[in-house]
Protein backbone atom coordinates (compact mmCIF):
# COMPACT_ATOMS: atom_id res chain seq x y z
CA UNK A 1 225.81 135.77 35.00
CA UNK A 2 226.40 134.94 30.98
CA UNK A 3 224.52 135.27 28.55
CA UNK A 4 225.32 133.25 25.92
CA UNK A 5 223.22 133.76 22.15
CA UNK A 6 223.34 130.94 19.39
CA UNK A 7 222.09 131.27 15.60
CA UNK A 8 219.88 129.15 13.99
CA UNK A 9 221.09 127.19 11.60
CA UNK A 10 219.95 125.28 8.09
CA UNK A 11 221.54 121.65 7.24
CA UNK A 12 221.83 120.05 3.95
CA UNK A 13 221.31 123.17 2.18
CA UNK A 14 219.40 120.51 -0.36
CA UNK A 15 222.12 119.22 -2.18
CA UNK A 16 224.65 118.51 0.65
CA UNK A 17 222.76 116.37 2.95
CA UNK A 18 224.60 115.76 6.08
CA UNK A 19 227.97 117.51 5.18
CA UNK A 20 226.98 120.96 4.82
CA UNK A 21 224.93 123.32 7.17
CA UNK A 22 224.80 127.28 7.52
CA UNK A 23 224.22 129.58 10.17
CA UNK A 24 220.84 132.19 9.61
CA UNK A 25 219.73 135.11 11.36
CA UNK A 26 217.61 133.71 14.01
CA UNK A 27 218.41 133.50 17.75
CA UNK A 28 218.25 131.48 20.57
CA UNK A 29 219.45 133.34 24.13
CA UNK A 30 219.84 131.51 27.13
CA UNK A 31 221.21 133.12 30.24
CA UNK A 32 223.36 130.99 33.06
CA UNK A 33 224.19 132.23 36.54
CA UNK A 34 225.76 129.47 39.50
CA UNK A 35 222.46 128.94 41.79
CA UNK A 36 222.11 126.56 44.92
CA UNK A 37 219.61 124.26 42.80
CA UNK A 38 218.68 123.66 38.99
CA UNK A 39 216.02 126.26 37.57
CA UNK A 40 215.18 126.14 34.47
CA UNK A 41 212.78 128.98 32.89
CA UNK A 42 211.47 129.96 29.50
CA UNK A 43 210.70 126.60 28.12
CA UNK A 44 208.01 124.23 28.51
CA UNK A 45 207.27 122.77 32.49
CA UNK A 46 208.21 118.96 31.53
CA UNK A 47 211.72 120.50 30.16
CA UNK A 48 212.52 122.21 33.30
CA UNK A 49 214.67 119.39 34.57
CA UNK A 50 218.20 117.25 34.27
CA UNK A 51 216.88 116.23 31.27
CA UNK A 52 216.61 119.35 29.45
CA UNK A 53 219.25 119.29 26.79
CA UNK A 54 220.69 122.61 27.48
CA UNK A 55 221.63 120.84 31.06
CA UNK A 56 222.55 117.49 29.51
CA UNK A 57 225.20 119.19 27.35
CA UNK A 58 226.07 121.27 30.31
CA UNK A 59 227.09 118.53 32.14
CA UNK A 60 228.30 116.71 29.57
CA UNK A 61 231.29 119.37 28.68
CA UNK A 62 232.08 119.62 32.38
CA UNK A 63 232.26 115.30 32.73
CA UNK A 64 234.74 115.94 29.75
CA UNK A 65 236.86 118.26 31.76
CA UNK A 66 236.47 116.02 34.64
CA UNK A 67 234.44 118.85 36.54
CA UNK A 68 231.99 117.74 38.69
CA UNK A 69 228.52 119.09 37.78
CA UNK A 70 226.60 122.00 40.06
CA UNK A 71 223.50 123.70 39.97
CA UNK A 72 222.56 126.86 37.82
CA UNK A 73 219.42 128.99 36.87
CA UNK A 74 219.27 128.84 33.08
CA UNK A 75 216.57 131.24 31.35
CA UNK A 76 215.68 130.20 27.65
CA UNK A 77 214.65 133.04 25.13
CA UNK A 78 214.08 131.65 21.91
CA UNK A 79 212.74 132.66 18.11
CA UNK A 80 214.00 129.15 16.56
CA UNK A 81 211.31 126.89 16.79
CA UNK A 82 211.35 123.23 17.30
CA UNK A 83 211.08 120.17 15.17
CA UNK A 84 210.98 122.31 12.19
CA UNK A 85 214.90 121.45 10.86
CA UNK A 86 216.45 124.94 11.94
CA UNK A 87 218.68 123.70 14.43
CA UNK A 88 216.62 124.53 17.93
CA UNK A 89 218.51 121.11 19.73
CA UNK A 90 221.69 122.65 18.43
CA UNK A 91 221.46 126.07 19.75
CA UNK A 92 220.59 124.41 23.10
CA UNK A 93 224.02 121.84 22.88
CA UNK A 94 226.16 124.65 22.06
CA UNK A 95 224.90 127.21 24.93
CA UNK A 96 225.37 124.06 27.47
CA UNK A 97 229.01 123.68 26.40
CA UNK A 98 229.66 127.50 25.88
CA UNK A 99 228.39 127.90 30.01
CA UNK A 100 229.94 125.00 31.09
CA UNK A 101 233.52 126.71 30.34
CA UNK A 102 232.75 130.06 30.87
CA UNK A 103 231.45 129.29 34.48
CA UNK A 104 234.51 127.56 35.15
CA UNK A 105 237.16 129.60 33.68
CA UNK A 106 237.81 126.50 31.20
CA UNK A 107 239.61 127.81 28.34
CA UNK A 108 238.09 126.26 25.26
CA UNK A 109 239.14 126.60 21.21
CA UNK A 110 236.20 126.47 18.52
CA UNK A 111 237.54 123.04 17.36
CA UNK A 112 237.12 121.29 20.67
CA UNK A 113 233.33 123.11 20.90
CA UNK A 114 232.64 121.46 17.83
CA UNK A 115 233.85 118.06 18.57
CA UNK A 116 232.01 118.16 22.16
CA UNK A 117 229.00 119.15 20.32
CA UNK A 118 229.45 116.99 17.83
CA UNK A 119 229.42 113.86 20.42
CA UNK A 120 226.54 115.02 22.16
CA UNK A 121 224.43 115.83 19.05
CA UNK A 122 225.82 113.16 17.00
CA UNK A 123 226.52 115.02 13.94
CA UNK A 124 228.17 118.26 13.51
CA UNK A 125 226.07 119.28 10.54
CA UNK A 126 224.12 121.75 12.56
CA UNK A 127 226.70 122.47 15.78
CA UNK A 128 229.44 123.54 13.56
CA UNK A 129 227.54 126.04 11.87
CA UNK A 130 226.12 127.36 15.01
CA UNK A 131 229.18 127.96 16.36
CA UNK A 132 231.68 129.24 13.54
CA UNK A 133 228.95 131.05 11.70
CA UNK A 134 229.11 131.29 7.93
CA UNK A 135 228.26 127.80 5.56
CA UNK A 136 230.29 125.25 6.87
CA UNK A 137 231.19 121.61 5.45
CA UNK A 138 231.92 118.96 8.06
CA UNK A 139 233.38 115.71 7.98
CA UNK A 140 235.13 113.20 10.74
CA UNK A 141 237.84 111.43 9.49
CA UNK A 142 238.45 107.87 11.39
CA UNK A 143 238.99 107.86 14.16
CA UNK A 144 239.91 111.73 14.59
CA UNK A 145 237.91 115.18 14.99
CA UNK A 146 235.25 116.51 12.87
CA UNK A 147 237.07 118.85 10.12
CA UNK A 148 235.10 122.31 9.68
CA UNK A 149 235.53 123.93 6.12
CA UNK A 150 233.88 127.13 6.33
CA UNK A 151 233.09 129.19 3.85
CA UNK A 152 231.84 132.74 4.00
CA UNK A 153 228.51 133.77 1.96
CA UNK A 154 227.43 136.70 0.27
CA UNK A 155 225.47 138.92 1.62
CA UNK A 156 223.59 139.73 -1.43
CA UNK A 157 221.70 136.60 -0.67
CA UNK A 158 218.53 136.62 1.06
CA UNK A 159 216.85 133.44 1.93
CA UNK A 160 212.72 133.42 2.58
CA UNK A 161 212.07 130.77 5.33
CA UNK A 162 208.59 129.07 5.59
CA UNK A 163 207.90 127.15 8.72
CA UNK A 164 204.96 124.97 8.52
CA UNK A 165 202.61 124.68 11.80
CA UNK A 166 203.44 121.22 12.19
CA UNK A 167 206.89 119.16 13.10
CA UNK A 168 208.76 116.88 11.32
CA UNK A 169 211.31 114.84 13.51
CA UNK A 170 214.83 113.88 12.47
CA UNK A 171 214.12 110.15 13.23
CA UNK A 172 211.52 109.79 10.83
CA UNK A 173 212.85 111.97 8.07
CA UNK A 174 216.03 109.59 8.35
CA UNK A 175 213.83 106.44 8.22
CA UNK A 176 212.46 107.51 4.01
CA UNK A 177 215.83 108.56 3.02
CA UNK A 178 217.54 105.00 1.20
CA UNK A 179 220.52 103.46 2.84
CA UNK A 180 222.13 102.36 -0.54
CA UNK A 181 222.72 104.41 -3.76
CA UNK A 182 223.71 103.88 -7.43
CA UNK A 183 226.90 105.19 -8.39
CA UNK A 184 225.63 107.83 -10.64
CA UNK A 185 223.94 109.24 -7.84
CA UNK A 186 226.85 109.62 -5.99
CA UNK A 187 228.63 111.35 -8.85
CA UNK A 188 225.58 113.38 -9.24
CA UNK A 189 225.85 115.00 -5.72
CA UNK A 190 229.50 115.35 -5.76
CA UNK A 191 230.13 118.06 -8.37
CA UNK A 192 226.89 119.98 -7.11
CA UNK A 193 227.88 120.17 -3.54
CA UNK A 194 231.09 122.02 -4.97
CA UNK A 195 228.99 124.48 -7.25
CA UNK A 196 226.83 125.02 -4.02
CA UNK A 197 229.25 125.96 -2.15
CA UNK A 198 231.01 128.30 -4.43
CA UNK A 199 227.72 130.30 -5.19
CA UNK A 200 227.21 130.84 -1.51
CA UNK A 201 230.40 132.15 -1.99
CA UNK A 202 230.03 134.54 -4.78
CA UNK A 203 226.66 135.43 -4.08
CA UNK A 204 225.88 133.63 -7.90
CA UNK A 205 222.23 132.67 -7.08
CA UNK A 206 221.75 131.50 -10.58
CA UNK A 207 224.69 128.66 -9.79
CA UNK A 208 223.13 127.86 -6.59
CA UNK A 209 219.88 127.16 -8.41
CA UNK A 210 221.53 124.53 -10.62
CA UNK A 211 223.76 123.25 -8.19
CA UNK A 212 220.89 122.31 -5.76
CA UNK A 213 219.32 118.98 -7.47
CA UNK A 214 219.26 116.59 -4.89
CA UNK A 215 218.59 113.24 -5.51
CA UNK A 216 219.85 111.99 -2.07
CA UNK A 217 217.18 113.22 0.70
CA UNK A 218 214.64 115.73 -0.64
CA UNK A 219 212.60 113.22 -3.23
CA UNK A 220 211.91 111.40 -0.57
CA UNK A 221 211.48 113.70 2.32
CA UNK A 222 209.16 115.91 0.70
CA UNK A 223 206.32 113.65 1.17
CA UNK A 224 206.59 114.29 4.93
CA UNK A 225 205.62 117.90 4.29
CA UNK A 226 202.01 118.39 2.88
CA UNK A 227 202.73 121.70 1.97
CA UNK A 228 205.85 121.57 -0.16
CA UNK A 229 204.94 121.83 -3.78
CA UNK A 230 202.57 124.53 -3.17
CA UNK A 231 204.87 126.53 -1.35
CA UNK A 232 207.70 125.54 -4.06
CA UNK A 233 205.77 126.82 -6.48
CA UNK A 234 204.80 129.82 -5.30
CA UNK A 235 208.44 130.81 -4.52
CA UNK A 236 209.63 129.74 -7.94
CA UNK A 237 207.03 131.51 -9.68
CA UNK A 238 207.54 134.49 -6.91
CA UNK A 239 211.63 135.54 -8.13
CA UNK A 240 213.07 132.58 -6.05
CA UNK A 241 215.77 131.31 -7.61
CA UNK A 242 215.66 128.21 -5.66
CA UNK A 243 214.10 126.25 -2.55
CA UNK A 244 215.66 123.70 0.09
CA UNK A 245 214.28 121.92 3.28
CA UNK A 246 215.67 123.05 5.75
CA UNK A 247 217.19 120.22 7.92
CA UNK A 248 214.70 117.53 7.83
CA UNK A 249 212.17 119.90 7.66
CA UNK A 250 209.36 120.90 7.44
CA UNK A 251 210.92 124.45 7.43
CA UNK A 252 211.51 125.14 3.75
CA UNK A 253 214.29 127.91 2.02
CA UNK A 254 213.94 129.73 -0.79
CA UNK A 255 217.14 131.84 -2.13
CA UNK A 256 217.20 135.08 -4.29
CA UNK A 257 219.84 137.76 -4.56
CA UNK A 258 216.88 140.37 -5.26
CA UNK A 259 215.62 142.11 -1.79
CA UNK A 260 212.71 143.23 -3.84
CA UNK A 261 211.77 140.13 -4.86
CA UNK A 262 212.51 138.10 -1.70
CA UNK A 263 209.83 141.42 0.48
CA UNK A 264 207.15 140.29 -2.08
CA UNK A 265 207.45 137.19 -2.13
CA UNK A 266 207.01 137.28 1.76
CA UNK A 267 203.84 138.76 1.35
CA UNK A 268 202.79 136.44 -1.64
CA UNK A 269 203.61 133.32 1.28
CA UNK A 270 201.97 134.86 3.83
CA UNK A 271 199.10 135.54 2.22
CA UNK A 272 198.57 132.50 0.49
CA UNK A 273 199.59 129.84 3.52
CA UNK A 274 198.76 132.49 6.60
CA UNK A 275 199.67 129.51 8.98
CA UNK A 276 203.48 129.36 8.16
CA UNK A 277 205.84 131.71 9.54
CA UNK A 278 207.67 133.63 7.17
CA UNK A 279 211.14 135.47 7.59
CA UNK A 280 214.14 136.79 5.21
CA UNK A 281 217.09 135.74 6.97
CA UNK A 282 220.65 136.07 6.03
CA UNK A 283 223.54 134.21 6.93
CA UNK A 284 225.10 134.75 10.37
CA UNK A 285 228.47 135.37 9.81
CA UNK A 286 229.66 135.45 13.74
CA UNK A 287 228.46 132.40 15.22
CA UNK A 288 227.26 131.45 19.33
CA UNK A 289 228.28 134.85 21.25
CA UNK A 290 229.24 134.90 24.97
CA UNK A 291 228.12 138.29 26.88
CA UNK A 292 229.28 138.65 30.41
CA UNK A 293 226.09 140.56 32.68
């Protein structure tokens, strides 16, 4: 029996929207064991079937090893919730692939987790993350393997996560987001994803907050969450330094380097919008574990 535990994880990180992603301090644990039939507990009854994705990726990294699949009990234990752009389908393709060798003695490298992930999630904005820990930037080169660029982040950063009582899917935050941009735009992002990245880095919150200016994804996507300029507000006028959506949302970040500011400001959120979920995370510096029972 394994049990296998995968952070949650925020993409975009506002200004780098689909390149960049970083791993929090929320969990997902799912627990594998060989069985004579598929069982599938701790989730929902219409996911307890071949079609739950923790299975589909399963099976998926075995067909890529050209292992035939087989039955297993797999018990889900999760704190990242769904639909709300923290990564939950991610933590469930990475524990699939992470079982899938471990049950069968496969010996696997990071690089080849992420690019199995990455073709069974589609992107590796999330998956990378969730398996190498830290802030990572991800990009596939034609025709070749996703390239990871991870970056470690301060710990004197603490990030106050709102999570709205209501879903917003990927598919439809993709559908507001334009297909074409002006030049300037691009030039716009370009220099801020840098400065992002190096104040994750550094722990400079005051660079992160003028770094992260999209103009790419969160104009637009912000309309899909009814709740975001009240809650930006009250975590800019709060300490924040800064707020993101998380994924496509309708999660939302806020950053400060101030662990003062970011325990009163939790209280400030939770009284003023008592049906969001509020934590301080940090990063996750270790990505998915493996624990042998």
């Amino acid at each position: 029996m394994i049990k296998i535990t995968v952070p949650a994880t925020s993409a975009n990180l506002g200004i780098g929207y689909d390149t960049l992603g970083m791993a929090v301090s929320l969990y997902s644990h799912f627990t594998f064991d060989r069985a004579d039939e598929l069982t599938i507990t701790g989730c929902p009854e219409e996911f307890q079937n071949e079609d739950n994705l923790v299975y589909v990726s399963f099976v998926d990294a075995l067909a890529a090893w050209g292992v035939e699949p087989f039955p297993v009990s797999i018990d889900i234990a999760t704190d990242v919730p769904v639909a709300r752009g923290l990564g939950s389908s991610s933590t469930c393709v990475v524990a699939g692939i992470m079982a899938a060798a471990a049950l069968t003695g496969h010996t696997v490298g990071r690089e080849e987790l992420v690019a199995i992930a990455t073709s069974v999630e589609g992107h590796p904005d999330n998956v990378a993350p969730a398996l190498l820990g830290g802030a990572v930037c991800s990009f596939t080169p034609e025709g070749e393997l996703p390239r990871c660029l991870r970056y470690d982040v301060s710990d004197k950063l603490q990030f106050i996560t709102v999570i709205p009582p209501y879903e917003v899917h990927t598919s439809e935050a993709r559908k507001v987001v334009p297909r074409e941009i002006p030049l300037s735009t691009a030039v716009w992002q370009m220099g801020r994803v840098a400065g992002l990245t190096r104040g994750l880095e550094t722990g400079d919150a005051d660079l992160i907050a003028a770094a992260n200016d999209d103009r790419l994804q969160e104009p637009y996507r912000r309309k899909l969450i009814p709740d975001y300029d009240a809650i930006r507000e009250t975590c800019l006028t709060g300490g924040a330094k800064t707020m993101w959506i998380s994924g496509s949302g309708s999660t939302l970040m806020a950053v400060t380097d101030d662990t003062i500011v970011a325990k009163f400001l939790q209280v400030r959120l939770h009284e003023q919008f008592p049906a969001c979920a509020t934590h301080i995370l940090s990063c996750d510096t270790a990505g998915a574990q493996i624990e042998y029972l």
